[in-house]
N, C-alpha and C. Protein backbone atom coordinates (compact mmCIF):
# COMPACT_ATOMS: atom_id res chain seq x y z
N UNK A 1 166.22 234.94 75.75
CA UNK A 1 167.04 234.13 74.85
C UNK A 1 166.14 233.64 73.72
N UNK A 2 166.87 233.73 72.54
CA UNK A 2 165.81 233.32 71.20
C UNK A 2 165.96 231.85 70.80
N UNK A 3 165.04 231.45 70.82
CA UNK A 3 165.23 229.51 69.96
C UNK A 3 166.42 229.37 69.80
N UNK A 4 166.88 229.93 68.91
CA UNK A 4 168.30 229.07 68.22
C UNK A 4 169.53 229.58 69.45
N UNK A 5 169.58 230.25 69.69
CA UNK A 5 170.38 230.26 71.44
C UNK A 5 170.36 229.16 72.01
N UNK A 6 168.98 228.92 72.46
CA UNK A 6 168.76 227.58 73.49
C UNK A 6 169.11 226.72 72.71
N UNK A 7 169.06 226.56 71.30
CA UNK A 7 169.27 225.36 70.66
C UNK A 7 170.73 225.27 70.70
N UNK A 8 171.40 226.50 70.56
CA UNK A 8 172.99 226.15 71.10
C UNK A 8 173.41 225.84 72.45
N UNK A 9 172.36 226.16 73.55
CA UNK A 9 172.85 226.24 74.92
C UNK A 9 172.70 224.42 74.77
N UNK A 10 171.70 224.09 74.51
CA UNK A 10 171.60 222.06 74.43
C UNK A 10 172.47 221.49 73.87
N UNK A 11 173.28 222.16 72.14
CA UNK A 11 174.59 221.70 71.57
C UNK A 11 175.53 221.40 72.79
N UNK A 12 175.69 222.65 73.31
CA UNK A 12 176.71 222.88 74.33
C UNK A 12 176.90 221.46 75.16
N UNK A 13 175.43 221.98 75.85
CA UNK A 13 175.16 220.82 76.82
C UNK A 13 175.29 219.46 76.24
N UNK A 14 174.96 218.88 75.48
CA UNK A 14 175.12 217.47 74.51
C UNK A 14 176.72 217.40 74.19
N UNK A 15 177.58 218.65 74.32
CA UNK A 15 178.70 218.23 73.40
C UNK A 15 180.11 217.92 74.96
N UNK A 16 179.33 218.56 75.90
CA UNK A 16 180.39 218.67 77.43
C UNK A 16 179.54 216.97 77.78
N UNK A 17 178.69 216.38 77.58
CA UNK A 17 178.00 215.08 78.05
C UNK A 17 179.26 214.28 77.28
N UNK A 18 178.64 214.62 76.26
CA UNK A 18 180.12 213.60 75.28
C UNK A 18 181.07 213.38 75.83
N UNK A 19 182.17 214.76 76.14
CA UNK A 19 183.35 214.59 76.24
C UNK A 19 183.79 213.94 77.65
N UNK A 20 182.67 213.89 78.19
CA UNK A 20 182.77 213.17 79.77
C UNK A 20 182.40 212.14 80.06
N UNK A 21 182.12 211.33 78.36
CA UNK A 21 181.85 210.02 78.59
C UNK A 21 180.00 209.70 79.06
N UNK A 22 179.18 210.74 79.07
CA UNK A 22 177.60 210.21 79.17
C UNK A 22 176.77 210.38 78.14
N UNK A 23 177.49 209.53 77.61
CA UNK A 23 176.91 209.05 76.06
C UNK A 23 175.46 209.63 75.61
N UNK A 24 174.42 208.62 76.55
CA UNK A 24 173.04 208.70 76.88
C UNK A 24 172.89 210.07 76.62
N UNK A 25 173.38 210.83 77.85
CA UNK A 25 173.09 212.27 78.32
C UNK A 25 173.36 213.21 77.04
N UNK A 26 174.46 213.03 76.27
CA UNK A 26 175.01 213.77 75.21
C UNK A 26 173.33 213.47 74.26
N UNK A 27 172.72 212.39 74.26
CA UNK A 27 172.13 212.02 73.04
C UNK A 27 170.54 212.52 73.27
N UNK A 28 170.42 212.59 74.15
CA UNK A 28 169.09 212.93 74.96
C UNK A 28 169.05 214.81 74.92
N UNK A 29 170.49 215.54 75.15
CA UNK A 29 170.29 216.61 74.73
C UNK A 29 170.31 217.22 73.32
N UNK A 30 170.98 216.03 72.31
CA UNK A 30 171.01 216.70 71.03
C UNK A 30 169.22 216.53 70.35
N UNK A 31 168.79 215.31 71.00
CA UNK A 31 167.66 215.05 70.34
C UNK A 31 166.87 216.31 70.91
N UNK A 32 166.82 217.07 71.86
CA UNK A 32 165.95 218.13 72.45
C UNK A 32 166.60 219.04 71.67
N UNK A 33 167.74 219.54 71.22
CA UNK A 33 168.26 220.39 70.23
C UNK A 33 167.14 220.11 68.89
N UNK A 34 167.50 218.82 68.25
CA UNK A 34 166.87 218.59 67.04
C UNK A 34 165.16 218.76 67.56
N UNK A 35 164.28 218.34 68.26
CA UNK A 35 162.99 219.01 68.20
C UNK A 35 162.83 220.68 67.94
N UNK A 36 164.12 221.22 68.72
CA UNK A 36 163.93 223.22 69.29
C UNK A 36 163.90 223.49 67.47
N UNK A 37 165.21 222.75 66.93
CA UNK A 37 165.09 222.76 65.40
C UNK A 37 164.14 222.45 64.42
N UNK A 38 163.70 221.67 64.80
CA UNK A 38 162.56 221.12 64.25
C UNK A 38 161.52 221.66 64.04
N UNK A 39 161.38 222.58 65.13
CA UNK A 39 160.49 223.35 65.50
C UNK A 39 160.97 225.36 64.80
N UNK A 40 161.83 225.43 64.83
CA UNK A 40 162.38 226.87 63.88
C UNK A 40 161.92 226.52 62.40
N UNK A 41 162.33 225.23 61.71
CA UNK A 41 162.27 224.35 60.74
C UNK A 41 160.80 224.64 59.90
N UNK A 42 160.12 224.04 61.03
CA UNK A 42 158.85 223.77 60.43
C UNK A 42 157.62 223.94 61.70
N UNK A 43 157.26 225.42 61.38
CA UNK A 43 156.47 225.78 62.83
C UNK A 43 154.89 225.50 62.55
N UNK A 44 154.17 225.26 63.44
CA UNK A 44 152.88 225.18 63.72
C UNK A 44 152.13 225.20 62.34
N UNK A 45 152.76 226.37 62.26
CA UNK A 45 151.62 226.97 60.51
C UNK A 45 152.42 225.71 59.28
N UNK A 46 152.88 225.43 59.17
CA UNK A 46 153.52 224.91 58.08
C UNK A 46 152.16 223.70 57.70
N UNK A 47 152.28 223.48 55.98
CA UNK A 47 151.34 222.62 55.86
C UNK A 47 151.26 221.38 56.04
N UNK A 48 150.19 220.65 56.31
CA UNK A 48 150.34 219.34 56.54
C UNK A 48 151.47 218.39 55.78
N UNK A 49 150.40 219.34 54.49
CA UNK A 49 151.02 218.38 53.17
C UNK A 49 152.18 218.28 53.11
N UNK A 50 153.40 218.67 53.32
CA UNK A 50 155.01 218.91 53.43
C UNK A 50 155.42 218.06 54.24
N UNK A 51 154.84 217.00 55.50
CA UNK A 51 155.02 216.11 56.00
C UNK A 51 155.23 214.99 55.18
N UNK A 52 153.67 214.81 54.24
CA UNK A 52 153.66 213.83 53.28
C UNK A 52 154.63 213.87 51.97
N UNK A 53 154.36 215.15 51.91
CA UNK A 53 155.87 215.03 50.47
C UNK A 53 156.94 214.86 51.29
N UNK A 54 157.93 215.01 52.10
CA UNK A 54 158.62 214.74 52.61
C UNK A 54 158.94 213.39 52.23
N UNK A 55 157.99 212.74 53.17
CA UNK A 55 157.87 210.75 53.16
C UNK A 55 157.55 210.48 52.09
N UNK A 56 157.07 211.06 51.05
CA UNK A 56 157.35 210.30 48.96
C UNK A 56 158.46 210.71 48.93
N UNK A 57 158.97 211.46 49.36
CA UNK A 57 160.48 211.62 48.68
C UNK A 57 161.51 210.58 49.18
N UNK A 58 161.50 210.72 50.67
CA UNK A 58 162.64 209.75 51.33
C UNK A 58 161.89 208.21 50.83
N UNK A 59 160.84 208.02 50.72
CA UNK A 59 160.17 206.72 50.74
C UNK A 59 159.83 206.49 49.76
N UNK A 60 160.15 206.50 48.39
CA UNK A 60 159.27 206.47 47.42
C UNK A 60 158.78 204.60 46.95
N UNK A 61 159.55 204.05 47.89
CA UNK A 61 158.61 202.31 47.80
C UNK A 61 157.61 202.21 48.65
N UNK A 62 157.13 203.37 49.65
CA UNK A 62 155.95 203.63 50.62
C UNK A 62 155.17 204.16 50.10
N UNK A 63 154.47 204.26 48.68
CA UNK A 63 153.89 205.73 48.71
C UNK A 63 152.01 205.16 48.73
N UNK A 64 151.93 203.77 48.76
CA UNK A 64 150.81 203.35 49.51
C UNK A 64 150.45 203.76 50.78
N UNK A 65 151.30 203.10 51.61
CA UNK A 65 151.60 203.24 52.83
C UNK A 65 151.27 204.78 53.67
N UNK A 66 151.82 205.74 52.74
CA UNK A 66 152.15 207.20 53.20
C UNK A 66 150.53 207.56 52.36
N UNK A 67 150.04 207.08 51.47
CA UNK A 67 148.84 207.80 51.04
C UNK A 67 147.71 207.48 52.49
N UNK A 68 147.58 206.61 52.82
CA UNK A 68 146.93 206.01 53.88
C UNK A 68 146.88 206.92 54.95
N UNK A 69 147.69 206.98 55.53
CA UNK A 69 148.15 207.63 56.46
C UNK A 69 147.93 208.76 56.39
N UNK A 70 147.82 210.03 55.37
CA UNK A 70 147.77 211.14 54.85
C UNK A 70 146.12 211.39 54.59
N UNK A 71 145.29 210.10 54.51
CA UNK A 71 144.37 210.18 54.22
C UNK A 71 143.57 210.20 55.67
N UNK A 72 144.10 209.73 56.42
CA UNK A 72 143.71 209.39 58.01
C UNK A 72 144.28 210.77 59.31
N UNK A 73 144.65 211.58 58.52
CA UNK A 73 145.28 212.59 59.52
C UNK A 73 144.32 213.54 58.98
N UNK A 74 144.03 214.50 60.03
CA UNK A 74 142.89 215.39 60.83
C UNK A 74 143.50 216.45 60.24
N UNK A 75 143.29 216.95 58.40
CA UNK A 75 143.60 218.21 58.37
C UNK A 75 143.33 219.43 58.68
N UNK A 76 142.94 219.56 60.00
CA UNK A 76 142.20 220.95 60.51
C UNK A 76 143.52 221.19 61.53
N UNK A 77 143.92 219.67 62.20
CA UNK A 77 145.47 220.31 63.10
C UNK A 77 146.22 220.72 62.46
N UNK A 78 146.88 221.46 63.62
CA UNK A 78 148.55 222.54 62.65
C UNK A 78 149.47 221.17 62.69
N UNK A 79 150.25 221.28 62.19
CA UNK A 79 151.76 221.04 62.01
C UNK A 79 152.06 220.10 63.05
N UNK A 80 152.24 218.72 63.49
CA UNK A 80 152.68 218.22 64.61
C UNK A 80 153.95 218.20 64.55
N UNK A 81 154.18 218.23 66.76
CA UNK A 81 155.84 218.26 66.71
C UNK A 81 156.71 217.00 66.34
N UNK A 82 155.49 215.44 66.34
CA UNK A 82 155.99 214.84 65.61
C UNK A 82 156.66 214.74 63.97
N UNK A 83 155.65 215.29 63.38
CA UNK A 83 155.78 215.75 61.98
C UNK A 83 157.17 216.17 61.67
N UNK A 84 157.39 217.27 62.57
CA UNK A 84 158.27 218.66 62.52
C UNK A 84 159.52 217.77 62.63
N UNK A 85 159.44 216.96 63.77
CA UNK A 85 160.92 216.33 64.15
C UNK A 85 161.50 215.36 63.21
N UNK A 86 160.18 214.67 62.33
CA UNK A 86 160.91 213.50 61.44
C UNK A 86 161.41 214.08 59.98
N UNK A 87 160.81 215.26 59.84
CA UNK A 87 160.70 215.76 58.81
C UNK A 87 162.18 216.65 59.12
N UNK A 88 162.83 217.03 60.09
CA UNK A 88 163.81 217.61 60.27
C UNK A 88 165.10 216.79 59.85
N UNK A 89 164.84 215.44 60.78
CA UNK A 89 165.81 214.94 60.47
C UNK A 89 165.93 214.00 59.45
N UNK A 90 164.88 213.84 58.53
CA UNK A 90 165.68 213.28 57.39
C UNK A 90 165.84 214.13 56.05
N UNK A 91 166.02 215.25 57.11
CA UNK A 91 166.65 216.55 56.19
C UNK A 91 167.91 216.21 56.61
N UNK A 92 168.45 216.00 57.88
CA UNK A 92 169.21 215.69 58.17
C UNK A 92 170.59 214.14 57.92
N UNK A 93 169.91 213.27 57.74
CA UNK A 93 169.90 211.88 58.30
C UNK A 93 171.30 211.48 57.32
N UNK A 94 171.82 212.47 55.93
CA UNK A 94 172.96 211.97 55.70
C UNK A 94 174.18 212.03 56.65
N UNK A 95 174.03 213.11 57.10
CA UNK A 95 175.30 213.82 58.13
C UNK A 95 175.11 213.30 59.14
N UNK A 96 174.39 212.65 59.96
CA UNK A 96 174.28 211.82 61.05
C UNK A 96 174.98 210.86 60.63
N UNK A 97 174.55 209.68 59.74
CA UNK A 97 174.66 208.50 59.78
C UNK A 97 175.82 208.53 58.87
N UNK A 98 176.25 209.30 57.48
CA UNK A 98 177.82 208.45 56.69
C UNK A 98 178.00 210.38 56.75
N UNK A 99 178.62 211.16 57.50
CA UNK A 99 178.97 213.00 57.02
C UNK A 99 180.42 212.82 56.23
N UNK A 100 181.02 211.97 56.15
CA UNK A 100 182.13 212.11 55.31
C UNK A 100 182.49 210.57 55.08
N UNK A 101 181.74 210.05 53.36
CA UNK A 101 181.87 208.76 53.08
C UNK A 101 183.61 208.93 52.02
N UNK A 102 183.66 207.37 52.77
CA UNK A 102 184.96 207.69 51.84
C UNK A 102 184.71 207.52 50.32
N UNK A 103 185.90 207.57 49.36
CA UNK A 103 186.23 207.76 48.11
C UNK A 103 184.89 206.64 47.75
N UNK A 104 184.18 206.57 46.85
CA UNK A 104 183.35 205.86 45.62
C UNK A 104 182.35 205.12 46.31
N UNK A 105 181.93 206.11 47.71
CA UNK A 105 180.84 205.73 48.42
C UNK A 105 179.89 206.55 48.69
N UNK A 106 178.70 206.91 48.50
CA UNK A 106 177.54 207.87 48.88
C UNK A 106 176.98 207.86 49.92
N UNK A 107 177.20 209.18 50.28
CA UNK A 107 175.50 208.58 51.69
C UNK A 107 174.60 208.51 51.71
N UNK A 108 173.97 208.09 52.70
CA UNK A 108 172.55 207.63 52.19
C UNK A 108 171.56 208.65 52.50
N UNK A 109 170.43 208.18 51.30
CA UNK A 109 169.99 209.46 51.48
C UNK A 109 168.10 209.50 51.00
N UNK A 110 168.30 208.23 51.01
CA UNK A 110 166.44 207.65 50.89
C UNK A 110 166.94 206.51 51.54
N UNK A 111 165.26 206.61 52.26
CA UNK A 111 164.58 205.23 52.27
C UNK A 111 165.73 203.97 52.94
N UNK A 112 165.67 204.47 54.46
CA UNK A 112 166.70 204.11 54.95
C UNK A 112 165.44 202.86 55.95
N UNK A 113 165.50 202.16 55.94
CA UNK A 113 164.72 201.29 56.98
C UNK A 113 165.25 200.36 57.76
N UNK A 114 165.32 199.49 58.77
CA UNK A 114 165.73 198.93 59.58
C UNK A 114 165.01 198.05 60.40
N UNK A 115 165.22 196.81 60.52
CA UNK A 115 164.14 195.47 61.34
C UNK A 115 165.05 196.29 62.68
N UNK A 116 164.03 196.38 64.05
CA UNK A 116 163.91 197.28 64.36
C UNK A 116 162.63 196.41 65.80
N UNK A 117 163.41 196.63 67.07
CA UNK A 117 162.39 196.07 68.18
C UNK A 117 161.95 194.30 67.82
N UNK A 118 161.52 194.17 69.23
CA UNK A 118 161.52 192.79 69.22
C UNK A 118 160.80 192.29 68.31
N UNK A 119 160.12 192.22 68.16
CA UNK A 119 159.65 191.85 66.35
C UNK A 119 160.09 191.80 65.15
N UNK A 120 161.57 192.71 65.55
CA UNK A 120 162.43 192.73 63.93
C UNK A 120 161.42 193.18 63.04
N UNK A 121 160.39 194.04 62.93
CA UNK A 121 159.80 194.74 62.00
C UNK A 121 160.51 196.11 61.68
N UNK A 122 160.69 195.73 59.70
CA UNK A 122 161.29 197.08 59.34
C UNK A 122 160.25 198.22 59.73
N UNK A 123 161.13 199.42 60.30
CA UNK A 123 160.89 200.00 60.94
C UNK A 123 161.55 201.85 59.77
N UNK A 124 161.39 202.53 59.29
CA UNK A 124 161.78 203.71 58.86
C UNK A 124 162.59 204.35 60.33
N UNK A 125 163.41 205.16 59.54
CA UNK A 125 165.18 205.59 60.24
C UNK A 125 164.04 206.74 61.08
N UNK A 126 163.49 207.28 60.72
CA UNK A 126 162.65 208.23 61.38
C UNK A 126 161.66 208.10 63.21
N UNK A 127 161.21 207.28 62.44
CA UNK A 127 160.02 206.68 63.40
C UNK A 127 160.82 205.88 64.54
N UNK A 128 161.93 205.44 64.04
CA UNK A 128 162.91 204.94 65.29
C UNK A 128 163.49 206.44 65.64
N UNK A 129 164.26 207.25 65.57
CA UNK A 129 164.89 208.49 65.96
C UNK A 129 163.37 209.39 67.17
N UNK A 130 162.59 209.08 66.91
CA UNK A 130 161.08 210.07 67.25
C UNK A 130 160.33 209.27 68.18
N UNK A 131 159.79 207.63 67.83
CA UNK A 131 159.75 207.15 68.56
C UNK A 131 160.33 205.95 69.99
N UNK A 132 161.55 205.63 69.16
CA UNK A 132 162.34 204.86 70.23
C UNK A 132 162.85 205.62 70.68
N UNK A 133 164.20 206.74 69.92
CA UNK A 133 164.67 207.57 71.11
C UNK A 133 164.06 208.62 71.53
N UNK A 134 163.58 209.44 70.79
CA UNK A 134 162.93 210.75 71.01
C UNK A 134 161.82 210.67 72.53
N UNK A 135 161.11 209.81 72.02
CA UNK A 135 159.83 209.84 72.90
C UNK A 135 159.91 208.93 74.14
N UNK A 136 161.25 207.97 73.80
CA UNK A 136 161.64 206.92 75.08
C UNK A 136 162.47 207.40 76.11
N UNK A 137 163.49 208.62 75.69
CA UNK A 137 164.00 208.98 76.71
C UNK A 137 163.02 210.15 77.22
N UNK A 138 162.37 211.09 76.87
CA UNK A 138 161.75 212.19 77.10
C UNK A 138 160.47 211.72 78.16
N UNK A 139 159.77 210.13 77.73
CA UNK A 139 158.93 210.11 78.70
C UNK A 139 158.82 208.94 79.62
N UNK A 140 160.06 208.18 79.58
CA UNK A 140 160.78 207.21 80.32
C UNK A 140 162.21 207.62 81.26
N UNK A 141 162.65 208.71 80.68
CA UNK A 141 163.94 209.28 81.23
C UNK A 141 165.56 208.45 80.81
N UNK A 142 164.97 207.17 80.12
CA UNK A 142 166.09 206.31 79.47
C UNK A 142 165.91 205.93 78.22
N UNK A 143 167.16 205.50 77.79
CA UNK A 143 167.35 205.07 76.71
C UNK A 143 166.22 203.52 76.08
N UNK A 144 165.88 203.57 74.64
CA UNK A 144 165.10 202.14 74.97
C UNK A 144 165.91 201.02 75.15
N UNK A 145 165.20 200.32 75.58
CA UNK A 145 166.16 198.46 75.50
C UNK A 145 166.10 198.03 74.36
N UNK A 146 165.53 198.35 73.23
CA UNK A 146 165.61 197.97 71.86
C UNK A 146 167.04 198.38 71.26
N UNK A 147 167.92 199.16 71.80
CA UNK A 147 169.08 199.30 71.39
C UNK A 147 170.37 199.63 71.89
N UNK A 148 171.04 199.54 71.63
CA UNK A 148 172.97 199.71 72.66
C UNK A 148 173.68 200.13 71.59
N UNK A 149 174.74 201.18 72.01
CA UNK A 149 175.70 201.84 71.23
C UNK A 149 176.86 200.94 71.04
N UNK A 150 177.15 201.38 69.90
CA UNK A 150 178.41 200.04 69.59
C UNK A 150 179.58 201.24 69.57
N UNK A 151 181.08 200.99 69.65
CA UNK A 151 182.09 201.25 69.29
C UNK A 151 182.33 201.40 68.06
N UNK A 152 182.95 202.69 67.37
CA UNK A 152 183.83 201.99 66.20
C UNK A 152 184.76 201.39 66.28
N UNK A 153 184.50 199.97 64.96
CA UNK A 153 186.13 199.39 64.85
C UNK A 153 186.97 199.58 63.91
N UNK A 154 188.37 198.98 63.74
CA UNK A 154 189.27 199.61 63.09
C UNK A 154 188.51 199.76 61.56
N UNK A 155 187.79 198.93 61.41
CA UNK A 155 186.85 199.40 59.97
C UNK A 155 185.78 200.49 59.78
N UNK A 156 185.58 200.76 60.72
CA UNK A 156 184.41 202.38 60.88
C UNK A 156 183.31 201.50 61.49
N UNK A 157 182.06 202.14 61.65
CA UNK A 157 181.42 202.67 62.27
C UNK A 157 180.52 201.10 61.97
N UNK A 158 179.59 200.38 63.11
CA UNK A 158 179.47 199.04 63.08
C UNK A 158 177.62 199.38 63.00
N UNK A 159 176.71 199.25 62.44
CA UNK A 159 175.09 198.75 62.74
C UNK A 159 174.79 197.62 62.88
N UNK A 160 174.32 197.04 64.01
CA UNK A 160 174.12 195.89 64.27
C UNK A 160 172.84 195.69 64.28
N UNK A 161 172.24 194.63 63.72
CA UNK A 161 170.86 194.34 63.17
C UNK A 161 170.57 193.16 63.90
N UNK A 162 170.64 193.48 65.14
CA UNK A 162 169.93 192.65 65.90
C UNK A 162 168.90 192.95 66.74
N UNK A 163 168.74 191.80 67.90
CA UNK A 163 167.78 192.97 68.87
C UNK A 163 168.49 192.32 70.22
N UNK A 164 168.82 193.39 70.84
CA UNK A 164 168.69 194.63 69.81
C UNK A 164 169.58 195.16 69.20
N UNK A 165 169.09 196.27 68.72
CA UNK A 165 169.74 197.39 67.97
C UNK A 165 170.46 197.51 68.43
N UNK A 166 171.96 197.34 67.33
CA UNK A 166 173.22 198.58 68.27
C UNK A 166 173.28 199.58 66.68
N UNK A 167 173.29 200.64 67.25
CA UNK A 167 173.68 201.98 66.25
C UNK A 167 174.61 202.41 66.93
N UNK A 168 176.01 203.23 65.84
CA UNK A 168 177.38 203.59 66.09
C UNK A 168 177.11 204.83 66.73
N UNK A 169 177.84 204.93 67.36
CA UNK A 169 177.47 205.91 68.50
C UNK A 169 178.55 207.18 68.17
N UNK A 170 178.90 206.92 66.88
CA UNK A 170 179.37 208.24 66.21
C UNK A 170 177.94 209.11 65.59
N UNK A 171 176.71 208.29 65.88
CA UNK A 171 176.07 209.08 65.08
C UNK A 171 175.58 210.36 66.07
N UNK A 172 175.88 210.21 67.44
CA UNK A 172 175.73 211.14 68.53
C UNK A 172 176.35 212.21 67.92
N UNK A 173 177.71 212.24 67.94
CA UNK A 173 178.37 213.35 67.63
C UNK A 173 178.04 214.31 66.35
N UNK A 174 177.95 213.45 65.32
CA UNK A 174 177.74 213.73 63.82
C UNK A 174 175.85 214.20 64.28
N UNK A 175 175.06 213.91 64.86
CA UNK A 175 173.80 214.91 64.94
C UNK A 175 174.29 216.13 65.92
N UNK A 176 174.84 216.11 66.64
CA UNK A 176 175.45 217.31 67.11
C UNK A 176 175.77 218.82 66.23
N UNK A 177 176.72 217.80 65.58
CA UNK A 177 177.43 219.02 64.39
C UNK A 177 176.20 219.03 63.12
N UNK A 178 175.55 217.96 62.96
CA UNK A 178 174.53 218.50 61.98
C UNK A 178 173.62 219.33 62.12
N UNK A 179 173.17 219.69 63.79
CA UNK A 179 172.03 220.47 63.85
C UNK A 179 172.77 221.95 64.15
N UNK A 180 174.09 221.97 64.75
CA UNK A 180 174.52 223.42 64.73
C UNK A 180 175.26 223.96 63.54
N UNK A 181 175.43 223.18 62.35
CA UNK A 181 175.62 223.27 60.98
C UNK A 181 174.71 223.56 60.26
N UNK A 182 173.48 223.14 60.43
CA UNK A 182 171.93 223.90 60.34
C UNK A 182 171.79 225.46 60.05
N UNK A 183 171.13 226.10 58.80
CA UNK A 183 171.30 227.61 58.82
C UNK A 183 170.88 228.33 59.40
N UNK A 184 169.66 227.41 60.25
CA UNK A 184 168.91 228.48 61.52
C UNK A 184 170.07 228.40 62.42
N UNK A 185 170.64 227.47 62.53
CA UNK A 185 171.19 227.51 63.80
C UNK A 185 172.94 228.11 64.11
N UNK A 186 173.62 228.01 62.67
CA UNK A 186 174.52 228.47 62.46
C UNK A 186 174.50 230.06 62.53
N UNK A 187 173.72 230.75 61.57
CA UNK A 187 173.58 232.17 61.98
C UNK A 187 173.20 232.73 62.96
N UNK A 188 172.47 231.58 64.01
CA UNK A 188 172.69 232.97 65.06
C UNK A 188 173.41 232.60 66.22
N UNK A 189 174.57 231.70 65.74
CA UNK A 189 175.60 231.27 66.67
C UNK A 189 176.45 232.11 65.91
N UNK A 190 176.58 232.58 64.95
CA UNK A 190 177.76 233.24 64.11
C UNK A 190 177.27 234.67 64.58
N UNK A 191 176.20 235.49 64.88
CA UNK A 191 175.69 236.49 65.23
C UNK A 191 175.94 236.84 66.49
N UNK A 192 175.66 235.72 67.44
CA UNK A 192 176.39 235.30 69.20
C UNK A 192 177.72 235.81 68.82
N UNK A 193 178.63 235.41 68.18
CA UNK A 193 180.00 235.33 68.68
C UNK A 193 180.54 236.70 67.93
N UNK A 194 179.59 237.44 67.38
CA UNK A 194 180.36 238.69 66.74
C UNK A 194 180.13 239.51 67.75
N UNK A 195 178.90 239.45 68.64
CA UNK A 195 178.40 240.39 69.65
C UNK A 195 179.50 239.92 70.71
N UNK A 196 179.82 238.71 71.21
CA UNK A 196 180.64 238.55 72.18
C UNK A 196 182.46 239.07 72.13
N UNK A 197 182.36 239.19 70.74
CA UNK A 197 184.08 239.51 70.35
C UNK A 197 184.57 238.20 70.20
C-alpha cells in the first residue's frame, strides 16, 4: 500500500470514529493522516529554509522571533517531522478552522495565535495542533487537559479562550476533508476508485 492509501485508510478510520460519536478517536486519526501528509508534503530532503519562510509568511509580526530560532537549528539535519507537520497545516489551517465563511467574511489565514495552557501564553495555531494535540495524544494516548471540544451553537462554531481551551469540534471534521482534499491525497483516492469501478 502507498502513503496516500494509508493516508486514506486513517481518513476512513477518523471519519467512521466521527460518525459513532468518538470524537477524540476521529481526531487522533486525522492528526496521524495530517503527519502521513505532511510527510508526502514535505519529505526528509526538503530544505530547512522552507520551514522558516513558511513562519515569515503566516507570522510576519514574529520575524524576530522566527530569525532566532532559525539561527539555533542544526542545519546539517534533514527536514523534521515536526517541521513537516506545522508547515502542512498552516497550508492547511483556513479549511480547518472558517472552510466556508459566510457572505463579507474571510478566513483566516495569517498569524493566527491563541493564550493557550495554563499560563494563558499566546501560543501560535501550529505549535498547539503539533504540540498539544499531535504529540499529547501520540505519546500520552489522550487528549490534553488544556482543552475540551465545544458544540456548535445556533450562531456557529464557539472558541473559547479559556483554560482551558475549548476549540469547535467542527474543526475535526473540516481537517478530515481538508487533508483528503489535499492533491497528494485526492489523486490517488481518485486513481483507487477508477481501479475499483
Amino acid at each position: 500500500m502507498n502513503d496516500s492509501l494509508a493516508i486514506h485508510e486513517r481518513l476512513r478510520d477518523a471519519q467512521i470514529l466521527w460518525m459513532t460519536g468518538r470524537k477524540h478517536g476521529a481526531f487522533l486519526m486525522a492528526l496521524v493522516a495530517l503527519a502521513g501528509l505532511s510527510r508526502l508534503r514535505y519529505p526528509k530532503q526538503t530544505a530547512p529554509s522552507i520551514y522558516f519562510d513558511r513562519l515569515r509568511e503566516y507570522h510576519p509580526n514574529q520575524l524576530e522571533h522566527i530569525a532566532r530560532i532559525e539561527q539555533q537549528r542544526d542545519k546539517k539535519k534533514p527536514f523534521q517531522d515536526g517541521e513537516a507537520f506545522k508547515c502542512t497545516l498552516l497550508d492547511l489551517i483556513a479549511d480547518i478552522i472558517l472552510p466556508n465563511p459566510p457572505p463579507g467574511m474571510c478566513q483566516p489565514r495569517k498569524n493566527i495565535v491563541i493564550p493557550f495552557g495554563s499560563d494563558r501564553k499566546d501560543r501560535n495555531i501550529e505549535e498547539i495542533f503539533y504540540e498539544a494535540f499531535r504529540c499529547t495524544f501520540v505519546h500520552e494516548a489522550k487528549m490534553t487537559s488544556d482543552v475540551f471540544l465545544t458544540a456548535p451553537t445556533p450562531q456557529g462554531d464557539v472558541l473559547r479562550l479559556t483554560h482551558p481551551t475549548g476549540i469547535p469540534e467542527s474543526w475535526i471534521p473540516n481537517l478530515i476533508v481538508a487533508i483528503r482534499d489535499a492533491p497528494e491525497i485526492n489523486e490517488a483516492g481518485n486513481s483507487e476508485r477508477k481501479k475499483h469501478g
